[in-house]
PDB file of N, CA and C in Angstrom:
ATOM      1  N   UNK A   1     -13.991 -60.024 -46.578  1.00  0.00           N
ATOM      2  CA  UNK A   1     -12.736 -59.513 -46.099  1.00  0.00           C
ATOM      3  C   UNK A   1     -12.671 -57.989 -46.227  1.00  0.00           C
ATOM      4  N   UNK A   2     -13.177 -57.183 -47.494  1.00  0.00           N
ATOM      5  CA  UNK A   2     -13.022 -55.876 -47.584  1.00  0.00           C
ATOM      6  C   UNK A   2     -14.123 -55.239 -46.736  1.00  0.00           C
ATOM      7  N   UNK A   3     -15.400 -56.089 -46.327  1.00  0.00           N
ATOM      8  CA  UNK A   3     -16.444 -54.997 -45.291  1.00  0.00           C
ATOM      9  C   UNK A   3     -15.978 -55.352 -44.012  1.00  0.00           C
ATOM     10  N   UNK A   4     -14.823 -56.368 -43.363  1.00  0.00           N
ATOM     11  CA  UNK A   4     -14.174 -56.275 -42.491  1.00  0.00           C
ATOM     12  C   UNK A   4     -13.186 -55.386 -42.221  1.00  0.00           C
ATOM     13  N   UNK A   5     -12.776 -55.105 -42.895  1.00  0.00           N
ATOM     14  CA  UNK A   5     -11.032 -54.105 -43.021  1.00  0.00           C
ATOM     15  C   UNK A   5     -11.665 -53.015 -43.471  1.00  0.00           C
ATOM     16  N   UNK A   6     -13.048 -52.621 -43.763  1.00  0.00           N
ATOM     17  CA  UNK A   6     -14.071 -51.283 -44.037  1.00  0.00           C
ATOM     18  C   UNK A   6     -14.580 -50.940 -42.579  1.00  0.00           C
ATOM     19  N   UNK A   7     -15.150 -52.257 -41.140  1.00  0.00           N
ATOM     20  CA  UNK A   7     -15.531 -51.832 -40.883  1.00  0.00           C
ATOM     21  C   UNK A   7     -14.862 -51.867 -39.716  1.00  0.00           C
ATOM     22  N   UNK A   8     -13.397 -52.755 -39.710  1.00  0.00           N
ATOM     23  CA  UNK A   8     -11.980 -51.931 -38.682  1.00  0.00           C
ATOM     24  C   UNK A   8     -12.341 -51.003 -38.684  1.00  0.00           C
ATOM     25  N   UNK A   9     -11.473 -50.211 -40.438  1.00  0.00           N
ATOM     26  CA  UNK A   9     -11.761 -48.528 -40.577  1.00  0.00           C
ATOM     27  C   UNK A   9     -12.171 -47.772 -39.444  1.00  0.00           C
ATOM     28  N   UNK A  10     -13.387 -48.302 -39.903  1.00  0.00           N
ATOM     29  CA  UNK A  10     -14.369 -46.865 -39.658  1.00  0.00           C
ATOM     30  C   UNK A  10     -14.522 -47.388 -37.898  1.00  0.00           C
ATOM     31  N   UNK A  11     -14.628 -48.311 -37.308  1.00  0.00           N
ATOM     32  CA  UNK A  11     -14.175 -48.723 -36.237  1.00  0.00           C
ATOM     33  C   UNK A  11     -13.266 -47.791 -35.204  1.00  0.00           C
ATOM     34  N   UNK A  12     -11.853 -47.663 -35.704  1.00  0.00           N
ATOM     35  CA  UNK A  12     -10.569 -47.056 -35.661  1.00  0.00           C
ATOM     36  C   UNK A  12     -10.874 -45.650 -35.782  1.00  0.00           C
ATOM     37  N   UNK A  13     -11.822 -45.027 -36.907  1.00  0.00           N
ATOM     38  CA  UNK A  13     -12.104 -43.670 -37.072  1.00  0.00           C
ATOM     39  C   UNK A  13     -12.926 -43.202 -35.795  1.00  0.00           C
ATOM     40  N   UNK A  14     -14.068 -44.080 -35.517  1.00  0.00           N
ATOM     41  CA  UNK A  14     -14.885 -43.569 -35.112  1.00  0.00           C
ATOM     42  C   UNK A  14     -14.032 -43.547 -33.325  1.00  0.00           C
ATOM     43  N   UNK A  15     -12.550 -44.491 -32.364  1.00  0.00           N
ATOM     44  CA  UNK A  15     -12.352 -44.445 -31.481  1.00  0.00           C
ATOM     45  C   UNK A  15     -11.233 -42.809 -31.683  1.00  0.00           C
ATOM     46  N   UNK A  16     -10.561 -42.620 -32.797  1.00  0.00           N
ATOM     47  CA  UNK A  16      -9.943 -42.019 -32.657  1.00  0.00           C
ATOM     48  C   UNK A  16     -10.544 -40.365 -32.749  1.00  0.00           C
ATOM     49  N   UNK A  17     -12.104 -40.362 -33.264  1.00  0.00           N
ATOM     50  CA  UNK A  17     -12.947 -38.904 -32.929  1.00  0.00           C
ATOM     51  C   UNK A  17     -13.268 -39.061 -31.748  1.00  0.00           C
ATOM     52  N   UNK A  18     -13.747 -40.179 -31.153  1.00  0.00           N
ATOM     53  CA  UNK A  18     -14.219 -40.145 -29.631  1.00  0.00           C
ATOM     54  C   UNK A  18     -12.721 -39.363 -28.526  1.00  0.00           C
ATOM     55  N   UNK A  19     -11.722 -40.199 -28.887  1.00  0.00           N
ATOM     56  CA  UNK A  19     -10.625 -39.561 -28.199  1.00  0.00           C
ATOM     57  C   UNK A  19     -10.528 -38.031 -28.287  1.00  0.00           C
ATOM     58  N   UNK A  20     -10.311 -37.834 -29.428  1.00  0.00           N
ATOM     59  CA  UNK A  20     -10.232 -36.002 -29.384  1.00  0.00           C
ATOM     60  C   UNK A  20     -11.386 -35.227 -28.718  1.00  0.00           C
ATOM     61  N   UNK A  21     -12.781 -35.886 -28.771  1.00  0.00           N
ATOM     62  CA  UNK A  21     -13.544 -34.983 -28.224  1.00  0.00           C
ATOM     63  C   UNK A  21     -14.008 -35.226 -26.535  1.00  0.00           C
ATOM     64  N   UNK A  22     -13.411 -36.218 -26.146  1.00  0.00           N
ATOM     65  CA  UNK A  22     -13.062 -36.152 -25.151  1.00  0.00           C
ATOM     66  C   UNK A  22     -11.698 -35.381 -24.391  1.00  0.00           C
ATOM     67  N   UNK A  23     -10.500 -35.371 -25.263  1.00  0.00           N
ATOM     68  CA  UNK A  23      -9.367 -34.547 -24.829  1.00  0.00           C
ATOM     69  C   UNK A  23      -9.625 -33.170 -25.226  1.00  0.00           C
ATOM     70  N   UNK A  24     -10.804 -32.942 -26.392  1.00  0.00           N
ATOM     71  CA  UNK A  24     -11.085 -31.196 -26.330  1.00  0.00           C
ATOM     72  C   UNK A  24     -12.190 -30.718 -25.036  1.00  0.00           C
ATOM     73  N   UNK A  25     -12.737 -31.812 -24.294  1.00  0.00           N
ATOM     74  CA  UNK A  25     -13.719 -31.722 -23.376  1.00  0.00           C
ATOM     75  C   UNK A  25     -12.571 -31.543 -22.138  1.00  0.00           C
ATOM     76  N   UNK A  26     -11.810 -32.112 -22.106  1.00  0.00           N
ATOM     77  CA  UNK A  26     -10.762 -32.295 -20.919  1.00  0.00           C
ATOM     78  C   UNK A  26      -9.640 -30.403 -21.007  1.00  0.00           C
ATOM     79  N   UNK A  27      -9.598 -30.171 -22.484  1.00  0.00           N
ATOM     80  CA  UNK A  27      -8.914 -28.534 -22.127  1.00  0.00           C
ATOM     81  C   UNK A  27     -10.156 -27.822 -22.075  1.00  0.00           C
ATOM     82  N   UNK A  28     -11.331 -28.023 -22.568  1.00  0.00           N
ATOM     83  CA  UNK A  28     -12.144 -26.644 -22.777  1.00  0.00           C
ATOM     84  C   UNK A  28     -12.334 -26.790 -20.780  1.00  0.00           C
ATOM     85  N   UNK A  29     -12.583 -27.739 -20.310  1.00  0.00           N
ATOM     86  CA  UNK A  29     -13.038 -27.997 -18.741  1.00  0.00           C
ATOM     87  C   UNK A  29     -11.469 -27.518 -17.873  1.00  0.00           C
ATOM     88  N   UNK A  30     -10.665 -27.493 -18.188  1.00  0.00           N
ATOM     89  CA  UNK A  30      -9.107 -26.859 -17.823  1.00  0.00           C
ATOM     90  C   UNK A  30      -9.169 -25.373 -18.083  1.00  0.00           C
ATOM     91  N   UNK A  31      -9.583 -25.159 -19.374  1.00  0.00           N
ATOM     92  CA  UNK A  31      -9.729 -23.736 -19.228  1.00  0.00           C
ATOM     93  C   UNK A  31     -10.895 -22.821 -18.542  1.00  0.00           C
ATOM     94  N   UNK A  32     -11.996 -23.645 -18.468  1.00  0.00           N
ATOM     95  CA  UNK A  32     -13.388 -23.516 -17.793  1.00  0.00           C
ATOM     96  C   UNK A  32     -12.787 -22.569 -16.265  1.00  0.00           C
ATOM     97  N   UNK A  33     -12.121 -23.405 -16.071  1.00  0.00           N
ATOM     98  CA  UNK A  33     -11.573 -23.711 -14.569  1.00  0.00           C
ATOM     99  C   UNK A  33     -10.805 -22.660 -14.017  1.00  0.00           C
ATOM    100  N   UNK A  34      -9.629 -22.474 -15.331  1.00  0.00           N
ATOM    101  CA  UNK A  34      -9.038 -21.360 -15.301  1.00  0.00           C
ATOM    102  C   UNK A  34      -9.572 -19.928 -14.942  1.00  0.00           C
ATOM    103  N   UNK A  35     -10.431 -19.887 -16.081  1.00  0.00           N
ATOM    104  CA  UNK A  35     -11.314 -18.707 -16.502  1.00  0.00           C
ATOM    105  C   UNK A  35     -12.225 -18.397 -14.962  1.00  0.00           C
ATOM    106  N   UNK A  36     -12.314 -19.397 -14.423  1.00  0.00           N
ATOM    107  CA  UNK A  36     -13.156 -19.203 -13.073  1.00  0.00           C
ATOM    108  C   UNK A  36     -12.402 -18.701 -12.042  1.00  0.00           C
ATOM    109  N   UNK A  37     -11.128 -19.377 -11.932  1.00  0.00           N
ATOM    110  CA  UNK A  37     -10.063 -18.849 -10.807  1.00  0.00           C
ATOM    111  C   UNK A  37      -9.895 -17.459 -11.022  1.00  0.00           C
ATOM    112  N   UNK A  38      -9.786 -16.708 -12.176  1.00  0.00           N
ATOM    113  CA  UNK A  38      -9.293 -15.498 -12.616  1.00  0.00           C
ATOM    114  C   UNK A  38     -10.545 -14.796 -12.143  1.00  0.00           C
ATOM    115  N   UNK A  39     -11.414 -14.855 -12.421  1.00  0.00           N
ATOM    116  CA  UNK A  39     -12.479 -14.201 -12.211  1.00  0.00           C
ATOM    117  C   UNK A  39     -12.746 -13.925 -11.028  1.00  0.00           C
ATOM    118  N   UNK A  40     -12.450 -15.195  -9.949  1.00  0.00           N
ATOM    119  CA  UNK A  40     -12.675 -15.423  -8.525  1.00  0.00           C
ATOM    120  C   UNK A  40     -11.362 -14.160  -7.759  1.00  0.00           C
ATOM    121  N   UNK A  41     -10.240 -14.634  -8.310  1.00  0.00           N
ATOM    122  CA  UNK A  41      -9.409 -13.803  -7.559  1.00  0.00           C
ATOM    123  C   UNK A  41      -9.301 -12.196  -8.333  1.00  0.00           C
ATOM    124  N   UNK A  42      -9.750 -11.767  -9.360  1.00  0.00           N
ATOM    125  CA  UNK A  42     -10.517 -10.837  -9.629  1.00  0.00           C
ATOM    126  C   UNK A  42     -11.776 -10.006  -8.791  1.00  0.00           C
ATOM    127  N   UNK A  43     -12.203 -10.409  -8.506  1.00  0.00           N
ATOM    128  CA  UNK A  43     -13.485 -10.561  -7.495  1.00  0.00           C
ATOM    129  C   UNK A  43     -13.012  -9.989  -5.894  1.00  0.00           C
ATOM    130  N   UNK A  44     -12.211 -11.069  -5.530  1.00  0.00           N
ATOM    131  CA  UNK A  44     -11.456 -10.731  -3.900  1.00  0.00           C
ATOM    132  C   UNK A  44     -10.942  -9.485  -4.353  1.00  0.00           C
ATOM    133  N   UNK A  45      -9.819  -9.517  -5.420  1.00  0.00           N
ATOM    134  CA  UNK A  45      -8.889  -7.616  -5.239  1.00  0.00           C
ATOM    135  C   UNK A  45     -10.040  -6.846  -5.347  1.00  0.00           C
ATOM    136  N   UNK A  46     -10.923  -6.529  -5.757  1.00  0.00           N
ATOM    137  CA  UNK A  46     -12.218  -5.672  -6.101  1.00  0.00           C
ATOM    138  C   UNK A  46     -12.986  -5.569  -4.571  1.00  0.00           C
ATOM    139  N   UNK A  47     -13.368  -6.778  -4.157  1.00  0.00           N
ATOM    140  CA  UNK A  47     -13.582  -6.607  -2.744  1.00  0.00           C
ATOM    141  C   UNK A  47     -12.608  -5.567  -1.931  1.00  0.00           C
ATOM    142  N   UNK A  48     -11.224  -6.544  -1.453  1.00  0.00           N
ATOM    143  CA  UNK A  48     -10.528  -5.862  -1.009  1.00  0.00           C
ATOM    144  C   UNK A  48     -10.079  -4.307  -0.950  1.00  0.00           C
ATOM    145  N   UNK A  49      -9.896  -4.166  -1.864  1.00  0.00           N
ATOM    146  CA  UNK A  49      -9.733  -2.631  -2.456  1.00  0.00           C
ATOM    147  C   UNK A  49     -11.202  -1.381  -2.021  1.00  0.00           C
ATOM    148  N   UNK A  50     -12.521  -2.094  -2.085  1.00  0.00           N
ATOM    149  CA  UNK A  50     -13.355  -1.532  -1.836  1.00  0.00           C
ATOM    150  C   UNK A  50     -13.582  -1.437  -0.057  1.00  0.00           C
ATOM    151  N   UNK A  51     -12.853  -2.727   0.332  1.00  0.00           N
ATOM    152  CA  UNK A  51     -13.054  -2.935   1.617  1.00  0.00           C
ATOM    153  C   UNK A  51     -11.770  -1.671   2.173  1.00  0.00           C
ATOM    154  N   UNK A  52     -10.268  -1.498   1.411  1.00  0.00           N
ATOM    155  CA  UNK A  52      -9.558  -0.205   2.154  1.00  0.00           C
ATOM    156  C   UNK A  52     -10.233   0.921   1.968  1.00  0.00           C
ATOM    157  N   UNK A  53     -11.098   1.030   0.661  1.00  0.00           N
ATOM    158  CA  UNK A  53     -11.473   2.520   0.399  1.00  0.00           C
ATOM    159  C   UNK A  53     -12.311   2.893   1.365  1.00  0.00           C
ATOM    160  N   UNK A  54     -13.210   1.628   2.338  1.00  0.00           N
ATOM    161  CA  UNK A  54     -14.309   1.765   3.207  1.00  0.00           C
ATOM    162  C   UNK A  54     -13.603   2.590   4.726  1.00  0.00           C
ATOM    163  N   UNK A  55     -12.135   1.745   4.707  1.00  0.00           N
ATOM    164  CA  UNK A  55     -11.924   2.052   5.849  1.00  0.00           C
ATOM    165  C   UNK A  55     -11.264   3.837   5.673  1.00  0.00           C
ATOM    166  N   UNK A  56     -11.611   4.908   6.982  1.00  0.00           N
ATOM    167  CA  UNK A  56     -11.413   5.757   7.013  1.00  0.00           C
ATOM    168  C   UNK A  56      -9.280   5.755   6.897  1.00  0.00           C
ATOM    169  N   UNK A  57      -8.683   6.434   6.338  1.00  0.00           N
ATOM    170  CA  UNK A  57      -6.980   6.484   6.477  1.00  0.00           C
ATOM    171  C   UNK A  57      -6.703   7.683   7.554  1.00  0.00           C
ATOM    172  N   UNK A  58      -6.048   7.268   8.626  1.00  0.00           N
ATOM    173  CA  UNK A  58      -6.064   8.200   9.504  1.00  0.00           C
ATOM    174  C   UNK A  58      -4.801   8.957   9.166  1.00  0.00           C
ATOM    175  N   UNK A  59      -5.387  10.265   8.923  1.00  0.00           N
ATOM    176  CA  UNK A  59      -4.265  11.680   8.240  1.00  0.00           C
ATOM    177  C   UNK A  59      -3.392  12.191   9.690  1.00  0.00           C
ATOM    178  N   UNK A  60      -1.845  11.963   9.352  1.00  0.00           N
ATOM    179  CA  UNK A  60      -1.200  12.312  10.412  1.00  0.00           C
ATOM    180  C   UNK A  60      -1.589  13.967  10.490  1.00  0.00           C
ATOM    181  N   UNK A  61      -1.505  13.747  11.991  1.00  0.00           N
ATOM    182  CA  UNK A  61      -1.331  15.763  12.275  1.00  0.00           C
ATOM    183  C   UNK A  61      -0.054  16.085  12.166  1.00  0.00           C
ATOM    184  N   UNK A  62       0.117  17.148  11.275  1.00  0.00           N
ATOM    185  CA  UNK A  62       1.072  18.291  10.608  1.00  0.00           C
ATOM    186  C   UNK A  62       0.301  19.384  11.652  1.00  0.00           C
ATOM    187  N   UNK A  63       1.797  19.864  11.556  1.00  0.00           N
ATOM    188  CA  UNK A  63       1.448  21.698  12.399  1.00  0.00           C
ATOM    189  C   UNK A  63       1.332  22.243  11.158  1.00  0.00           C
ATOM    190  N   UNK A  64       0.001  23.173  11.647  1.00  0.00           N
ATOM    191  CA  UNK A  64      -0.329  24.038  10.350  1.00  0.00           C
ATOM    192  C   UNK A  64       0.099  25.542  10.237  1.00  0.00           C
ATOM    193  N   UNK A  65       0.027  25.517   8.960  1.00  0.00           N
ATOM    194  CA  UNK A  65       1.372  26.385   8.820  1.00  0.00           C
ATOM    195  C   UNK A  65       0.319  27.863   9.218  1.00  0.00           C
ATOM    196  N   UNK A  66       1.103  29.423   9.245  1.00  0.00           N
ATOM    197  CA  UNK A  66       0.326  30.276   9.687  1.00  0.00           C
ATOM    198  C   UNK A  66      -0.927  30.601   8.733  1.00  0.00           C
ATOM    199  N   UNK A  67      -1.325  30.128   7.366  1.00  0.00           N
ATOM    200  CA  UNK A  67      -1.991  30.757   6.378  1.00  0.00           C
ATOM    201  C   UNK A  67      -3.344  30.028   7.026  1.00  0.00           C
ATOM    202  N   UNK A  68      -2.973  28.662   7.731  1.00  0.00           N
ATOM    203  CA  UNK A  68      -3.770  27.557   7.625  1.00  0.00           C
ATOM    204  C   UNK A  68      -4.411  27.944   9.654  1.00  0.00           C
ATOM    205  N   UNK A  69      -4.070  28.476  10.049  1.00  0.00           N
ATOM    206  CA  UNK A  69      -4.170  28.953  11.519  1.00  0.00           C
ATOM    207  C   UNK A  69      -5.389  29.590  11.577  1.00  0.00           C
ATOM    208  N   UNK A  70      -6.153  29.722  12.569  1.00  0.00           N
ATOM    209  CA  UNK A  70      -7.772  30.367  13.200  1.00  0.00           C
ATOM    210  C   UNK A  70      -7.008  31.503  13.252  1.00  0.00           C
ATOM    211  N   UNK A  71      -7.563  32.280  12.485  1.00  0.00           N
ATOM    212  CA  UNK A  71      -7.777  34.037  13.407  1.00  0.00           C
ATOM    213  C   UNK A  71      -8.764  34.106  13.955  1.00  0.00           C
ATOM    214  N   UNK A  72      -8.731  35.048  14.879  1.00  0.00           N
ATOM    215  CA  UNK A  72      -9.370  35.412  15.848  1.00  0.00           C
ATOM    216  C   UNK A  72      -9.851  36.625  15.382  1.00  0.00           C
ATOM    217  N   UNK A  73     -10.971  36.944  15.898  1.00  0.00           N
ATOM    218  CA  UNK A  73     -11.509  38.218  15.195  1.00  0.00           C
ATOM    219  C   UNK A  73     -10.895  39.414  16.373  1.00  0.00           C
ATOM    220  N   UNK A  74      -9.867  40.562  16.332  1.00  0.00           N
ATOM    221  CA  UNK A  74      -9.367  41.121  16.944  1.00  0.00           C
ATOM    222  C   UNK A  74     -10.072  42.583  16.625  1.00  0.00           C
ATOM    223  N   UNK A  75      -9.995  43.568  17.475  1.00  0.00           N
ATOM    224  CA  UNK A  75     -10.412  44.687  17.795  1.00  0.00           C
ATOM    225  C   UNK A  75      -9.949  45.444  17.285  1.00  0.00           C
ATOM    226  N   UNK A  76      -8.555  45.625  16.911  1.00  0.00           N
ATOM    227  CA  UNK A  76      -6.970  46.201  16.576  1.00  0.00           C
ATOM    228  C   UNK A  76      -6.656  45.527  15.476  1.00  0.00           C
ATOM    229  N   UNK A  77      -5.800  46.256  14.661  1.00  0.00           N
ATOM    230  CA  UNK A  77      -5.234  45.695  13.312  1.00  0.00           C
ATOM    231  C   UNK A  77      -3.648  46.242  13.455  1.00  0.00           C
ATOM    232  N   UNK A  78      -3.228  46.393  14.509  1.00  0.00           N
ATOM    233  CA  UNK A  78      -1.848  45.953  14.702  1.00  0.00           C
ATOM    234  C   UNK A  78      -1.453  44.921  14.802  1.00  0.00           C
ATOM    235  N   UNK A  79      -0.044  44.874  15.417  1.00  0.00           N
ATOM    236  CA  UNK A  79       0.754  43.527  15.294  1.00  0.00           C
ATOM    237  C   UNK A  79       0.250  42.391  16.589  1.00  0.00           C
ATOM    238  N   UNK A  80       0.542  41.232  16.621  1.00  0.00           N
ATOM    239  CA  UNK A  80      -0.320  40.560  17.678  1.00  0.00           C
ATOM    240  C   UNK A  80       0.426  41.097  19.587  1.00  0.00           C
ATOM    241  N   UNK A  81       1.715  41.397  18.880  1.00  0.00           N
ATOM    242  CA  UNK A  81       1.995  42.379  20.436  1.00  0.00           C
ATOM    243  C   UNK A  81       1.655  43.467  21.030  1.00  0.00           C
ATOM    244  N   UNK A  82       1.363  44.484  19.916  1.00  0.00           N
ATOM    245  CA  UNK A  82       0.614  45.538  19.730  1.00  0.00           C
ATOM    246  C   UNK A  82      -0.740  45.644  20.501  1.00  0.00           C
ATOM    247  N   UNK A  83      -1.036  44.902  19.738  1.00  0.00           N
ATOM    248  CA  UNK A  83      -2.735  44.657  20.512  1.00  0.00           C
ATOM    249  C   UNK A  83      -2.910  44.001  21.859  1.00  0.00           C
ATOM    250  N   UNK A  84      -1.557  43.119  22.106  1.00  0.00           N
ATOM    251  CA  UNK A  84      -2.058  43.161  23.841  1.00  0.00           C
ATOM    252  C   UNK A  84      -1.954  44.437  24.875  1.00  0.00           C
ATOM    253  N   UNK A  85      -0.806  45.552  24.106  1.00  0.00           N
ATOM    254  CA  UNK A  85      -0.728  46.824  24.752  1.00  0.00           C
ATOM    255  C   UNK A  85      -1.843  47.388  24.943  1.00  0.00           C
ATOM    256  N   UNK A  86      -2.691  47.555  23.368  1.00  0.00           N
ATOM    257  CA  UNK A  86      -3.322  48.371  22.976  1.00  0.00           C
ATOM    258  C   UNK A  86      -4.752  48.542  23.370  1.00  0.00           C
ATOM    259  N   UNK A  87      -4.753  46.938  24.017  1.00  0.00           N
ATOM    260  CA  UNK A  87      -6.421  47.066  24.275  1.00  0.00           C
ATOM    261  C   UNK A  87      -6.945  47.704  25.669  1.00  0.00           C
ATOM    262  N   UNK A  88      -8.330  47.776  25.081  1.00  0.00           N
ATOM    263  CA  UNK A  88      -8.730  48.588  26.845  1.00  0.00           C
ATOM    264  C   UNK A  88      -9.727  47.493  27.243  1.00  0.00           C
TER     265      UNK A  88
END
C-alpha cells in the first residue's frame, strides 16, 4: 500500500513537471515569436527609411536672394544703370 501511494506520488510529480515544461516551452515559443516580429518590423523601418534616404527630395525653387545671384563679370564698377550708359 505505501509503494503504491509512493508511486502515485511520484507519478503525480513527475505529470505535474511535465506540465510546466511544456507551458515554459509554450511562453519561451510566444516570446520566440515575439522577439521575431520585433525584429522583422524593425528590419522594414530600416529598409524603408533607407529606401526615402535613396530617393532624391525635390528642393522647391526659392528666388534667390541678391547675395545668392550670378554676377556677371562687368567692365565698369558703377551702378548696373550706369554701366549701360557707360559702355562703349
Amino acid at each position: 500500500m505505501k509503494s503504491l501511494a509512493l508511486l502515485f506520488v511520484a507519478l503525480l510529480a513527475l505529470v505535474q513537471v511535465s506540465i510546466a515544461i511544456s507551458y515554459d516551452r509554450l511562453v519561451y515559443e510566444a516570446l520566440l515569436k515575439n522577439m521575431e516580429q520585433d525584429l522583422a518590423e524593425r528590419e522594414l523601418v530600416r529598409a524603408l527609411s533607407r529606401r526615402e534616404r535613396a530617393v532624391p527630395v525635390e528642393v522647391e525653387q526659392r528666388e534667390r536672394r541678391s547675395s545668392e545671384k550670378k554676377s556677371y563679370p562687368r567692365n565698369c564698377y558703377f551702378s548696373p544703370i550706369q554701366c549701360l550708359f557707360t559702355r562703349s
